[in-house]
PDB file of N, CA and C in Angstrom:
ATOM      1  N   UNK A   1      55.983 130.835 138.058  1.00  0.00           N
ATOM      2  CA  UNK A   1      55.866 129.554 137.362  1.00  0.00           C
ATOM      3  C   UNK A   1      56.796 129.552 136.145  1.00  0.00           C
ATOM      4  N   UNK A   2      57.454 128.344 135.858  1.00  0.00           N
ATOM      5  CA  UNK A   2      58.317 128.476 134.875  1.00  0.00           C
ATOM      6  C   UNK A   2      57.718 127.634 133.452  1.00  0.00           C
ATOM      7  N   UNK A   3      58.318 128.507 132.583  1.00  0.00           N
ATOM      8  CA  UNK A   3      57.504 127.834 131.110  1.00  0.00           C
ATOM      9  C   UNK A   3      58.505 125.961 130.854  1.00  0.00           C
ATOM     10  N   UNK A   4      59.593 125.633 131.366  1.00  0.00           N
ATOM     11  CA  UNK A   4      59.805 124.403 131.165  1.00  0.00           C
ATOM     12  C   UNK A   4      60.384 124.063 132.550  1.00  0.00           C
ATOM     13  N   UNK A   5      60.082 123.001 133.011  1.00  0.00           N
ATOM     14  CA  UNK A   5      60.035 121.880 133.936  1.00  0.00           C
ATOM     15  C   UNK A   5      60.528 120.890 134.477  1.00  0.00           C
ATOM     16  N   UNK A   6      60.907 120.401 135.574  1.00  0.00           N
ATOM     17  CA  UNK A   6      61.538 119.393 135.321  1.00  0.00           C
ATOM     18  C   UNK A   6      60.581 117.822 134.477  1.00  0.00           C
ATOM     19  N   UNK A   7      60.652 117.101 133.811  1.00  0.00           N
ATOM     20  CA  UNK A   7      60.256 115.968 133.478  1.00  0.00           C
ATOM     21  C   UNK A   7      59.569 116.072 132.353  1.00  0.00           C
ATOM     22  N   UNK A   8      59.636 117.537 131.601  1.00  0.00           N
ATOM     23  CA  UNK A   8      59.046 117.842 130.404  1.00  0.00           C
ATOM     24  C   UNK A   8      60.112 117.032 129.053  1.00  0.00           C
ATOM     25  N   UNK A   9      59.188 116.892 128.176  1.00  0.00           N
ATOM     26  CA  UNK A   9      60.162 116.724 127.055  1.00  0.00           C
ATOM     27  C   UNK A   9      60.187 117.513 126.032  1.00  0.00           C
ATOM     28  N   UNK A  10      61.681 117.850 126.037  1.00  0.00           N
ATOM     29  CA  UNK A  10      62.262 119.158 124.777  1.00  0.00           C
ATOM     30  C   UNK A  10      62.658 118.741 123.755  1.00  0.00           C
ATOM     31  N   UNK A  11      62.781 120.133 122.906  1.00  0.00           N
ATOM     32  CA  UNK A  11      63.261 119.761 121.652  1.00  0.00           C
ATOM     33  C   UNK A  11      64.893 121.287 121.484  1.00  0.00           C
ATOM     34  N   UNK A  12      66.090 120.579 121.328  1.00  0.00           N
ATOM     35  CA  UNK A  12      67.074 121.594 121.203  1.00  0.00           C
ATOM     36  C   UNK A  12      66.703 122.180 119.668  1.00  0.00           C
ATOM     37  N   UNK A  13      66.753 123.446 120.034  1.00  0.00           N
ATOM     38  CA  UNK A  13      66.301 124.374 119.085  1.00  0.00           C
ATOM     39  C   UNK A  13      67.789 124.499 118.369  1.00  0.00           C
ATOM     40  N   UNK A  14      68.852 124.862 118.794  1.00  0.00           N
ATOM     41  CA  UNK A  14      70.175 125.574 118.073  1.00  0.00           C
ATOM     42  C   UNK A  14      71.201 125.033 118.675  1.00  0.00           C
ATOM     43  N   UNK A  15      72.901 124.606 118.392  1.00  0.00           N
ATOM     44  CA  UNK A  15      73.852 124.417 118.849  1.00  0.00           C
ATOM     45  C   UNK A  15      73.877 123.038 118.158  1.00  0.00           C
ATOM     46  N   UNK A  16      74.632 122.241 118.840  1.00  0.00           N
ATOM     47  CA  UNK A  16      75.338 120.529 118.326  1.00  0.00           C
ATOM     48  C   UNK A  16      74.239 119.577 118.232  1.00  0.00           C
ATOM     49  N   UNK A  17      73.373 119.810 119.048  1.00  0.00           N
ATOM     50  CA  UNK A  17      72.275 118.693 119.185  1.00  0.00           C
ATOM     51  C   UNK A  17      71.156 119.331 119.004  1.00  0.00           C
ATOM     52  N   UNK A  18      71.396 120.124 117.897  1.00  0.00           N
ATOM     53  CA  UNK A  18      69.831 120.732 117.004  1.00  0.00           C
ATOM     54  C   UNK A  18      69.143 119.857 116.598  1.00  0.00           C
ATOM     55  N   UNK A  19      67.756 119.591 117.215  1.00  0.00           N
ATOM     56  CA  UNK A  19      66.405 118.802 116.691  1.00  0.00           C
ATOM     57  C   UNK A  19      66.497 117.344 117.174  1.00  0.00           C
ATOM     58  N   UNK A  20      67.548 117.253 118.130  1.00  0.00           N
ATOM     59  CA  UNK A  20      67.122 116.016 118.839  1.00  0.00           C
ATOM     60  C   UNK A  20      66.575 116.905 120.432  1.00  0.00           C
ATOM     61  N   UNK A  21      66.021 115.624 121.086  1.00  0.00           N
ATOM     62  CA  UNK A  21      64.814 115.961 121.837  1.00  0.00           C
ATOM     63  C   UNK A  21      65.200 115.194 122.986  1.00  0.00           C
ATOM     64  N   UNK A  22      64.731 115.359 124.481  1.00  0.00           N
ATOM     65  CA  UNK A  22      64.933 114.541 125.369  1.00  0.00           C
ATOM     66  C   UNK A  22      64.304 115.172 126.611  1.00  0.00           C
ATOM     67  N   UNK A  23      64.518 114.018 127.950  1.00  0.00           N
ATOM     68  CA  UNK A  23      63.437 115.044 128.934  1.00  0.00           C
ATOM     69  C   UNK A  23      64.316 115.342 130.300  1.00  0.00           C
ATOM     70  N   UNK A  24      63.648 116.460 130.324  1.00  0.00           N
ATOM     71  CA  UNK A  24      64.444 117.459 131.500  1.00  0.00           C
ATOM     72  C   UNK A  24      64.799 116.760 133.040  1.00  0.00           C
ATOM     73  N   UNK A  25      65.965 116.531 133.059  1.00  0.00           N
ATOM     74  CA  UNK A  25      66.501 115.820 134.487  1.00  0.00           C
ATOM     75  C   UNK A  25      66.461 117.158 135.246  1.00  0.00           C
ATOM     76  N   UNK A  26      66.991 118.354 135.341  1.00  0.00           N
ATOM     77  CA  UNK A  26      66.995 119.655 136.356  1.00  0.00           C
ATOM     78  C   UNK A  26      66.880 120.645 135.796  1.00  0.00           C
ATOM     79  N   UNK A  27      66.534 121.752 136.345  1.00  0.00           N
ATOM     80  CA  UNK A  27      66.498 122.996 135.563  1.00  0.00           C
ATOM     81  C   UNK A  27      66.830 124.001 137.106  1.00  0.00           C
ATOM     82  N   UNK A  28      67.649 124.925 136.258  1.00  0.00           N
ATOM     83  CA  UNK A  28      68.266 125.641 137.382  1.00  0.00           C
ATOM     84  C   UNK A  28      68.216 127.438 136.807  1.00  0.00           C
ATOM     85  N   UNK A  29      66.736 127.502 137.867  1.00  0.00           N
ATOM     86  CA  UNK A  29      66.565 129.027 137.242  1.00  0.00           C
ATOM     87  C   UNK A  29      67.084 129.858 137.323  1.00  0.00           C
ATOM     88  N   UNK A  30      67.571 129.655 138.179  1.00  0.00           N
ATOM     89  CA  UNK A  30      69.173 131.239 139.077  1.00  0.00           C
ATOM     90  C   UNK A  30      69.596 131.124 137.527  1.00  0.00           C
ATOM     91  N   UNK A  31      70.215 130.183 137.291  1.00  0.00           N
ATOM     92  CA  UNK A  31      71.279 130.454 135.861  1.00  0.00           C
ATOM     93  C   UNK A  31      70.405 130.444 134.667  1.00  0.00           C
ATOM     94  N   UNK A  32      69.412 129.939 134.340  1.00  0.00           N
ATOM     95  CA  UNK A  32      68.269 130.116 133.245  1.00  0.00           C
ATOM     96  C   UNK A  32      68.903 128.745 132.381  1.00  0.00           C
ATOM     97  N   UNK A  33      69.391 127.913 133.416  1.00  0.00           N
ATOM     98  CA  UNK A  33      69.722 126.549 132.499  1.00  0.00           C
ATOM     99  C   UNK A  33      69.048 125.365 132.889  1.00  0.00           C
ATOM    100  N   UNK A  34      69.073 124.156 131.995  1.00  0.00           N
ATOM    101  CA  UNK A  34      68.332 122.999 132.207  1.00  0.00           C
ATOM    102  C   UNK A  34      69.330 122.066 131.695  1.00  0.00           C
ATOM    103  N   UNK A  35      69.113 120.895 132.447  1.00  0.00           N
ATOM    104  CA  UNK A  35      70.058 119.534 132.215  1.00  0.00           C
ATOM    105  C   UNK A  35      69.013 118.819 131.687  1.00  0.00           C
ATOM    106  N   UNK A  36      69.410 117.925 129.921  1.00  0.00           N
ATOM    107  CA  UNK A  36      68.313 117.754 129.239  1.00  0.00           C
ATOM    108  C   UNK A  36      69.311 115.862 129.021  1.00  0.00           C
ATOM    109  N   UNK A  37      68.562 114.878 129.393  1.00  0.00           N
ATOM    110  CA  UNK A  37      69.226 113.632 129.511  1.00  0.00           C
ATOM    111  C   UNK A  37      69.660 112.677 127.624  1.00  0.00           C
ATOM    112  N   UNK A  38      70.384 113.152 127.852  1.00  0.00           N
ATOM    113  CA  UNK A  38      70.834 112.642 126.602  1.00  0.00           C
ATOM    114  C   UNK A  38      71.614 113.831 125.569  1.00  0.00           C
ATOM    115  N   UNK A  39      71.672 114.953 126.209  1.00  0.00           N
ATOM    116  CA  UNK A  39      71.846 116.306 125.309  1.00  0.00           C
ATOM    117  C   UNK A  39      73.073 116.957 125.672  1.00  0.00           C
ATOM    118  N   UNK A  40      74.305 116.955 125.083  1.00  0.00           N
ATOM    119  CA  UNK A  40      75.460 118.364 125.294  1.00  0.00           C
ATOM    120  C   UNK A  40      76.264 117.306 126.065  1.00  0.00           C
ATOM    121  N   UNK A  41      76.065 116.297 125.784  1.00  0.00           N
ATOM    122  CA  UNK A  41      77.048 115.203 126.694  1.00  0.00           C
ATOM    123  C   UNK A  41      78.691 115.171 126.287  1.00  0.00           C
ATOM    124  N   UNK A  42      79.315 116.179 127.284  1.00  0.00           N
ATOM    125  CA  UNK A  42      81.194 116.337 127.236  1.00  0.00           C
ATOM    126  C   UNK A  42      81.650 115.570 128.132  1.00  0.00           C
ATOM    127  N   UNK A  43      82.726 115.063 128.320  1.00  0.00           N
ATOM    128  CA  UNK A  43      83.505 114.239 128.531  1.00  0.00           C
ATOM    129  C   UNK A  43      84.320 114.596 129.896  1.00  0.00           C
ATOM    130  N   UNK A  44      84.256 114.267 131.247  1.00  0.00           N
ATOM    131  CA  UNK A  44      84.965 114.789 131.989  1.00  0.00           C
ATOM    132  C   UNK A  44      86.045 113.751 132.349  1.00  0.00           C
ATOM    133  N   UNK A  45      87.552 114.079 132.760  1.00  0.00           N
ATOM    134  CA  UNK A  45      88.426 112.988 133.351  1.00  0.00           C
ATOM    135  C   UNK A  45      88.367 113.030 135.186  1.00  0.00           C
ATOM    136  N   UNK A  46      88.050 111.897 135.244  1.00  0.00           N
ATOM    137  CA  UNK A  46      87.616 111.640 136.530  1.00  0.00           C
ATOM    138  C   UNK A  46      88.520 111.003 137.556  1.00  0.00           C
ATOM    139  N   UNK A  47      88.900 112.145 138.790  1.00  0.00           N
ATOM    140  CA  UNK A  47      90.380 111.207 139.354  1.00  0.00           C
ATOM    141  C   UNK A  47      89.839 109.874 140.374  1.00  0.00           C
ATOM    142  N   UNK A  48      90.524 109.437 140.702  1.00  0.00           N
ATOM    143  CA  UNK A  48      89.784 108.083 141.483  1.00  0.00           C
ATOM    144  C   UNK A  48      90.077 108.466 142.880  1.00  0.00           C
ATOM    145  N   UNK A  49      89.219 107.819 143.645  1.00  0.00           N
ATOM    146  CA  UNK A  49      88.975 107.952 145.168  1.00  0.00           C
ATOM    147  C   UNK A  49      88.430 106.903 145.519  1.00  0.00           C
ATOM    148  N   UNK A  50      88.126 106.617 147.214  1.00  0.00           N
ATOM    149  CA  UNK A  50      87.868 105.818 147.489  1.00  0.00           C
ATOM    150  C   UNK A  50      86.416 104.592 146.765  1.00  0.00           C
ATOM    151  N   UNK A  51      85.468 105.374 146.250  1.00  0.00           N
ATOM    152  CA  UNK A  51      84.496 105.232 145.969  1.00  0.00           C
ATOM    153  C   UNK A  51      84.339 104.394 144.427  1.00  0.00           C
ATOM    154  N   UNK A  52      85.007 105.725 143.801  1.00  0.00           N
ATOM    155  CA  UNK A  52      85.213 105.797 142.189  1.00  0.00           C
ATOM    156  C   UNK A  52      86.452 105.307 141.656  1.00  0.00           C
ATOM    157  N   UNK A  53      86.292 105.119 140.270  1.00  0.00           N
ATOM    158  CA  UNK A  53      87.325 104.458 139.445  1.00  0.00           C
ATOM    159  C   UNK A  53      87.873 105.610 138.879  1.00  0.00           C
ATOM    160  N   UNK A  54      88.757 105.703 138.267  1.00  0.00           N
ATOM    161  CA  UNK A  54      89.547 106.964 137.699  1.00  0.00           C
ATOM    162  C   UNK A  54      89.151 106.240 135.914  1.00  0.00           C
ATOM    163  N   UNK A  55      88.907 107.236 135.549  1.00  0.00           N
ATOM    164  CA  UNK A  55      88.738 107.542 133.509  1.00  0.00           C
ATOM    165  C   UNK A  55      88.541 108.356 133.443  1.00  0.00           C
ATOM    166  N   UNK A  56      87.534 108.191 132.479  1.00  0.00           N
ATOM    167  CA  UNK A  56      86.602 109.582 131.252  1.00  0.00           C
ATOM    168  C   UNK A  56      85.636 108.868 131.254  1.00  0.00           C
ATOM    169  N   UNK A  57      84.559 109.640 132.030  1.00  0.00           N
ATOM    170  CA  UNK A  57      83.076 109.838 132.145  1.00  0.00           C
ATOM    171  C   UNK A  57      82.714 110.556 131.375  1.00  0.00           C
ATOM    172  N   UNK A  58      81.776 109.934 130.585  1.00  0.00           N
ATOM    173  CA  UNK A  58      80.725 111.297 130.114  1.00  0.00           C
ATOM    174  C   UNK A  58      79.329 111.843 130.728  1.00  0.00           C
ATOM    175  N   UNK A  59      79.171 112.638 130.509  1.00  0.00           N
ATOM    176  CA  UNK A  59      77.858 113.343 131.065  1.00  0.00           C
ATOM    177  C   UNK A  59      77.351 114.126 130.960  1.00  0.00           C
ATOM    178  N   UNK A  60      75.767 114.480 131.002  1.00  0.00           N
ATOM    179  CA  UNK A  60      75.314 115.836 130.776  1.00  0.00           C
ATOM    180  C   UNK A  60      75.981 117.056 130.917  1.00  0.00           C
ATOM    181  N   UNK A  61      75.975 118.214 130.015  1.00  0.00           N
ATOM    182  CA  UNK A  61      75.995 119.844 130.727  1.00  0.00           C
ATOM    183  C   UNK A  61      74.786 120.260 130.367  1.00  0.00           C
ATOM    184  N   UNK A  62      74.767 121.365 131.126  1.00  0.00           N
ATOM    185  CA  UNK A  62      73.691 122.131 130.670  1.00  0.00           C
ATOM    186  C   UNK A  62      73.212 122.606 129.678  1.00  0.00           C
ATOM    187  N   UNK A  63      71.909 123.197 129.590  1.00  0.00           N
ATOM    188  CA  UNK A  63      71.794 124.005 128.063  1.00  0.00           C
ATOM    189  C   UNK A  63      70.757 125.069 128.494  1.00  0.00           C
ATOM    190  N   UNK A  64      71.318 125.984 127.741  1.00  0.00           N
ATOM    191  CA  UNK A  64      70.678 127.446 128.015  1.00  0.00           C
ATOM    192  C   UNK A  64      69.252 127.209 127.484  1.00  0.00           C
ATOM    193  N   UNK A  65      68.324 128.009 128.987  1.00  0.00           N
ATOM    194  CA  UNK A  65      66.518 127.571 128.876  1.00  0.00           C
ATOM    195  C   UNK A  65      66.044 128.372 127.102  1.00  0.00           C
ATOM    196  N   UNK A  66      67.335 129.275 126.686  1.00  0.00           N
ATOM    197  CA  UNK A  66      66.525 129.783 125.245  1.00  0.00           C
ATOM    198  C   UNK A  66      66.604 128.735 124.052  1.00  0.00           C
ATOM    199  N   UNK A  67      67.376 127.679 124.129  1.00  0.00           N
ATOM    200  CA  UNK A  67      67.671 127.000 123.025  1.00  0.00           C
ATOM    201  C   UNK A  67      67.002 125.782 123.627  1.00  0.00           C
ATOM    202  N   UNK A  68      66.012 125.457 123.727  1.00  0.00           N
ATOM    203  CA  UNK A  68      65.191 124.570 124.653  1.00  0.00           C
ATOM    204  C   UNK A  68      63.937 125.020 124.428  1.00  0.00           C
ATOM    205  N   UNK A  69      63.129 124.003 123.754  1.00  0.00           N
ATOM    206  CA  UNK A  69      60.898 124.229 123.311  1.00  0.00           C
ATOM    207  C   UNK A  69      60.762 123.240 123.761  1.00  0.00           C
ATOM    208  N   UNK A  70      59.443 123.257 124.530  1.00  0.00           N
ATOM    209  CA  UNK A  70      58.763 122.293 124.839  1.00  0.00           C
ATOM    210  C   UNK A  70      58.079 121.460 123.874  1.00  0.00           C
ATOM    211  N   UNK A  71      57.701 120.027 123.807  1.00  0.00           N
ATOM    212  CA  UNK A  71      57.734 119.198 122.663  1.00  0.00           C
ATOM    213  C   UNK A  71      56.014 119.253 122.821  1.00  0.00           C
ATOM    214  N   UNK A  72      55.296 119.696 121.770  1.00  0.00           N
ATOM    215  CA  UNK A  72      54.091 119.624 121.360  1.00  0.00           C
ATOM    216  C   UNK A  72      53.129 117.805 121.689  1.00  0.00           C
ATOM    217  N   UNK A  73      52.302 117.441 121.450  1.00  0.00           N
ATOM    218  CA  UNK A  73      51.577 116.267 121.299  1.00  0.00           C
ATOM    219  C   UNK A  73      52.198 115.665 120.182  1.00  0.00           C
ATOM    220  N   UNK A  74      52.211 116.462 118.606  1.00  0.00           N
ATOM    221  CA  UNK A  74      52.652 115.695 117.556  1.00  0.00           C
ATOM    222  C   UNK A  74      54.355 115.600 117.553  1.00  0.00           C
ATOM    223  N   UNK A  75      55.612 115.961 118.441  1.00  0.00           N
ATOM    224  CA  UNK A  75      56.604 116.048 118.405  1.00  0.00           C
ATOM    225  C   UNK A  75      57.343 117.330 117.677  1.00  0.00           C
ATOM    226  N   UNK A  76      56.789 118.237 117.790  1.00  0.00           N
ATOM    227  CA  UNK A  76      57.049 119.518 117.492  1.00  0.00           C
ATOM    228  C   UNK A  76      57.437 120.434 118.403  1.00  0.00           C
ATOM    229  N   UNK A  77      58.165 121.396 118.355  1.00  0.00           N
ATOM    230  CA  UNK A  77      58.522 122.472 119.197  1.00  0.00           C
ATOM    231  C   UNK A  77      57.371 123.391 119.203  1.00  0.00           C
ATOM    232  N   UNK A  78      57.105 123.415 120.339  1.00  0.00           N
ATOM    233  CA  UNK A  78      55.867 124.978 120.797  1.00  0.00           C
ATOM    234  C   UNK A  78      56.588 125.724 121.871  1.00  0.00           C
ATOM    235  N   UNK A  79      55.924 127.016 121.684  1.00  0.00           N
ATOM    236  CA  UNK A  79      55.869 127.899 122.988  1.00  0.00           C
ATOM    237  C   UNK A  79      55.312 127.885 124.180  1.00  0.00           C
ATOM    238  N   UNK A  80      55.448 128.546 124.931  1.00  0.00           N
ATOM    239  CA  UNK A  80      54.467 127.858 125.793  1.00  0.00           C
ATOM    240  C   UNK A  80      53.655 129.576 126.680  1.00  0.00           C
ATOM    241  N   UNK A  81      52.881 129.069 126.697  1.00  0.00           N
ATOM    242  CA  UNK A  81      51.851 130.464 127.416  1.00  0.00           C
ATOM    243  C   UNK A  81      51.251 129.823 129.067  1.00  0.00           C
ATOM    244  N   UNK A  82      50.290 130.768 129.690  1.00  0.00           N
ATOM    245  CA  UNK A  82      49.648 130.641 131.004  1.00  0.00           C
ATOM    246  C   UNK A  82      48.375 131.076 130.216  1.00  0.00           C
ATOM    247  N   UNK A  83      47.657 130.342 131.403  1.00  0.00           N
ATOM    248  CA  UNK A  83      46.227 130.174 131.378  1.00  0.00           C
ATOM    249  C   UNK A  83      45.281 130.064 132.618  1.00  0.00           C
ATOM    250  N   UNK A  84      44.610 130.623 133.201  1.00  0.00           N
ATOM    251  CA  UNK A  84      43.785 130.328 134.821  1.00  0.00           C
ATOM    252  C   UNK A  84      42.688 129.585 134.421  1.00  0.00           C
ATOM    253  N   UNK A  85      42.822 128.143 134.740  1.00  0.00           N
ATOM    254  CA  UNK A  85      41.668 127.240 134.193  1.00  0.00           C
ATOM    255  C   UNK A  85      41.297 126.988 135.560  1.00  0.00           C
ATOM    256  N   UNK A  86      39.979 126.800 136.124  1.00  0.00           N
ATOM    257  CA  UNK A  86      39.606 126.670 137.162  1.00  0.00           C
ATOM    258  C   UNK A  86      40.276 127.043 138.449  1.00  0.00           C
ATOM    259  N   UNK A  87      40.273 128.830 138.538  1.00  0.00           N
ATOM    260  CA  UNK A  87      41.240 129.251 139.448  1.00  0.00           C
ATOM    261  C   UNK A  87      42.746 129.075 139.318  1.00  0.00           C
ATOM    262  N   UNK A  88      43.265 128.276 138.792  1.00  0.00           N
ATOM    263  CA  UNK A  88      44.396 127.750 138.758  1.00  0.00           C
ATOM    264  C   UNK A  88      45.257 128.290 137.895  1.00  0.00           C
ATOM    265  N   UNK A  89      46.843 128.621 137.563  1.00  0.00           N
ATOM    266  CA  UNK A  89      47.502 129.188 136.848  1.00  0.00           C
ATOM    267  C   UNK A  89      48.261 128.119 135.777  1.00  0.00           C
ATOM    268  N   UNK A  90      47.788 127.839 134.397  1.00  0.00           N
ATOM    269  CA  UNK A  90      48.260 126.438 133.977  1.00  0.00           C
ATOM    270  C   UNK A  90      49.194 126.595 132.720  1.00  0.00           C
ATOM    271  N   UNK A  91      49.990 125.571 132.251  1.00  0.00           N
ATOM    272  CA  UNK A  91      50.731 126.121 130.963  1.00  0.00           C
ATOM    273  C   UNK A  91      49.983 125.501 130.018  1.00  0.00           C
ATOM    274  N   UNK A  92      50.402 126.648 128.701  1.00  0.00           N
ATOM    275  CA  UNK A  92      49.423 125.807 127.433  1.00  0.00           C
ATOM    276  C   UNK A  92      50.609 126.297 126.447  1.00  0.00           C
ATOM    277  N   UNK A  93      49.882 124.753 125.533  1.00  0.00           N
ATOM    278  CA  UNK A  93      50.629 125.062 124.154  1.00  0.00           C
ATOM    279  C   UNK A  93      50.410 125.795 123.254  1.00  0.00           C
ATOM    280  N   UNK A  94      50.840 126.881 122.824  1.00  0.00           N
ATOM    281  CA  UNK A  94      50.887 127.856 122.092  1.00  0.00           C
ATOM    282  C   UNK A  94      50.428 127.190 120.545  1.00  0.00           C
ATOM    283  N   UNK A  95      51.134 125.858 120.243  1.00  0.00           N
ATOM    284  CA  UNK A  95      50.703 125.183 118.675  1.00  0.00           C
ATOM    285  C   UNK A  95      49.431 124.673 118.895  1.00  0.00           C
ATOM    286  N   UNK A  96      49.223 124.238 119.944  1.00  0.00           N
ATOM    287  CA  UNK A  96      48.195 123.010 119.774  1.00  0.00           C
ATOM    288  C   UNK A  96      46.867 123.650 120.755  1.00  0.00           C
ATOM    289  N   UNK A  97      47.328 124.314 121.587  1.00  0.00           N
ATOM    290  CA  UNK A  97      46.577 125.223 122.408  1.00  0.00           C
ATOM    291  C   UNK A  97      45.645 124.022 123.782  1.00  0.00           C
ATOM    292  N   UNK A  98      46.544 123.255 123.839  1.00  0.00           N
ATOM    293  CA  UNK A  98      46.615 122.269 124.855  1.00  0.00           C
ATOM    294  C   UNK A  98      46.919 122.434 125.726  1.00  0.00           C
ATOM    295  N   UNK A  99      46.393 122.264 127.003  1.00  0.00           N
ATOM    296  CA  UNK A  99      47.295 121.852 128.792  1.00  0.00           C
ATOM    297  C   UNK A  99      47.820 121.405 128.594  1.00  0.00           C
ATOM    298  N   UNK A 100      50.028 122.108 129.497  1.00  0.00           N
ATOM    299  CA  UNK A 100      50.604 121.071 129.506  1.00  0.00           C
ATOM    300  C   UNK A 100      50.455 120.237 130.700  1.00  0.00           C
ATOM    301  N   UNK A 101      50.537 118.832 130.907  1.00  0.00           N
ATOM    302  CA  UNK A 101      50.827 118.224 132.295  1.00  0.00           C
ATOM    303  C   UNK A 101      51.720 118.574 132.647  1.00  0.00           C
ATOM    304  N   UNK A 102      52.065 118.816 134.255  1.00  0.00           N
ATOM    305  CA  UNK A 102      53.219 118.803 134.806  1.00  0.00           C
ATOM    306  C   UNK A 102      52.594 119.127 136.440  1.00  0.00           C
TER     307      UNK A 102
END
């Protein structure tokens, strides 16, 4: 089980977009990264084809799962722990000591 999710909402801990927050479009555990919608957005030049227009798109990259907390109830960064609540293996918030949904 992984401590963040897809559809969770984070908070960037370190780098360009320190302390803004947004919610997880993919997370890709092989690499220990997550695509966070609105976050690390670089600029790619895009050639044209049948489909597409040729420019500069911007768009998500990734961001490494360590610079990435899960966003508490009050909008805070927590940790996140496991818990077996009725048989079950569940995540909790380490601040608030809450179930997360997911």
């Amino acid at each position: 089980m992984q401590k963040i999710r897809k559809g969770d909402k984070v908070v960037v801990l370190t780098g360009k977009d320190k302390g803004r927050s947004g919610e997880v479009i993919q997370v890709m555990p092989k690499e220990d990264r997550a695509v966070v919608r609105g976050i690390n957005i670089v600029k790619r030049h895009q050639r044209q084809t049948q489909s597409q227009e040729a420019g500069i798109i911007s768009k998500e990259a990734s961001v490494h799962l360590s610079n990435l907390a899960v966003m508490d109830k009050d909008g805070k960064p927590t940790r996140v722990g496991f818990k077996v609540v009725d048989g079950k293996k569940v995540r909790v918030a380490k601040r608030s000591g809450d179930v997360i949904d997911g």
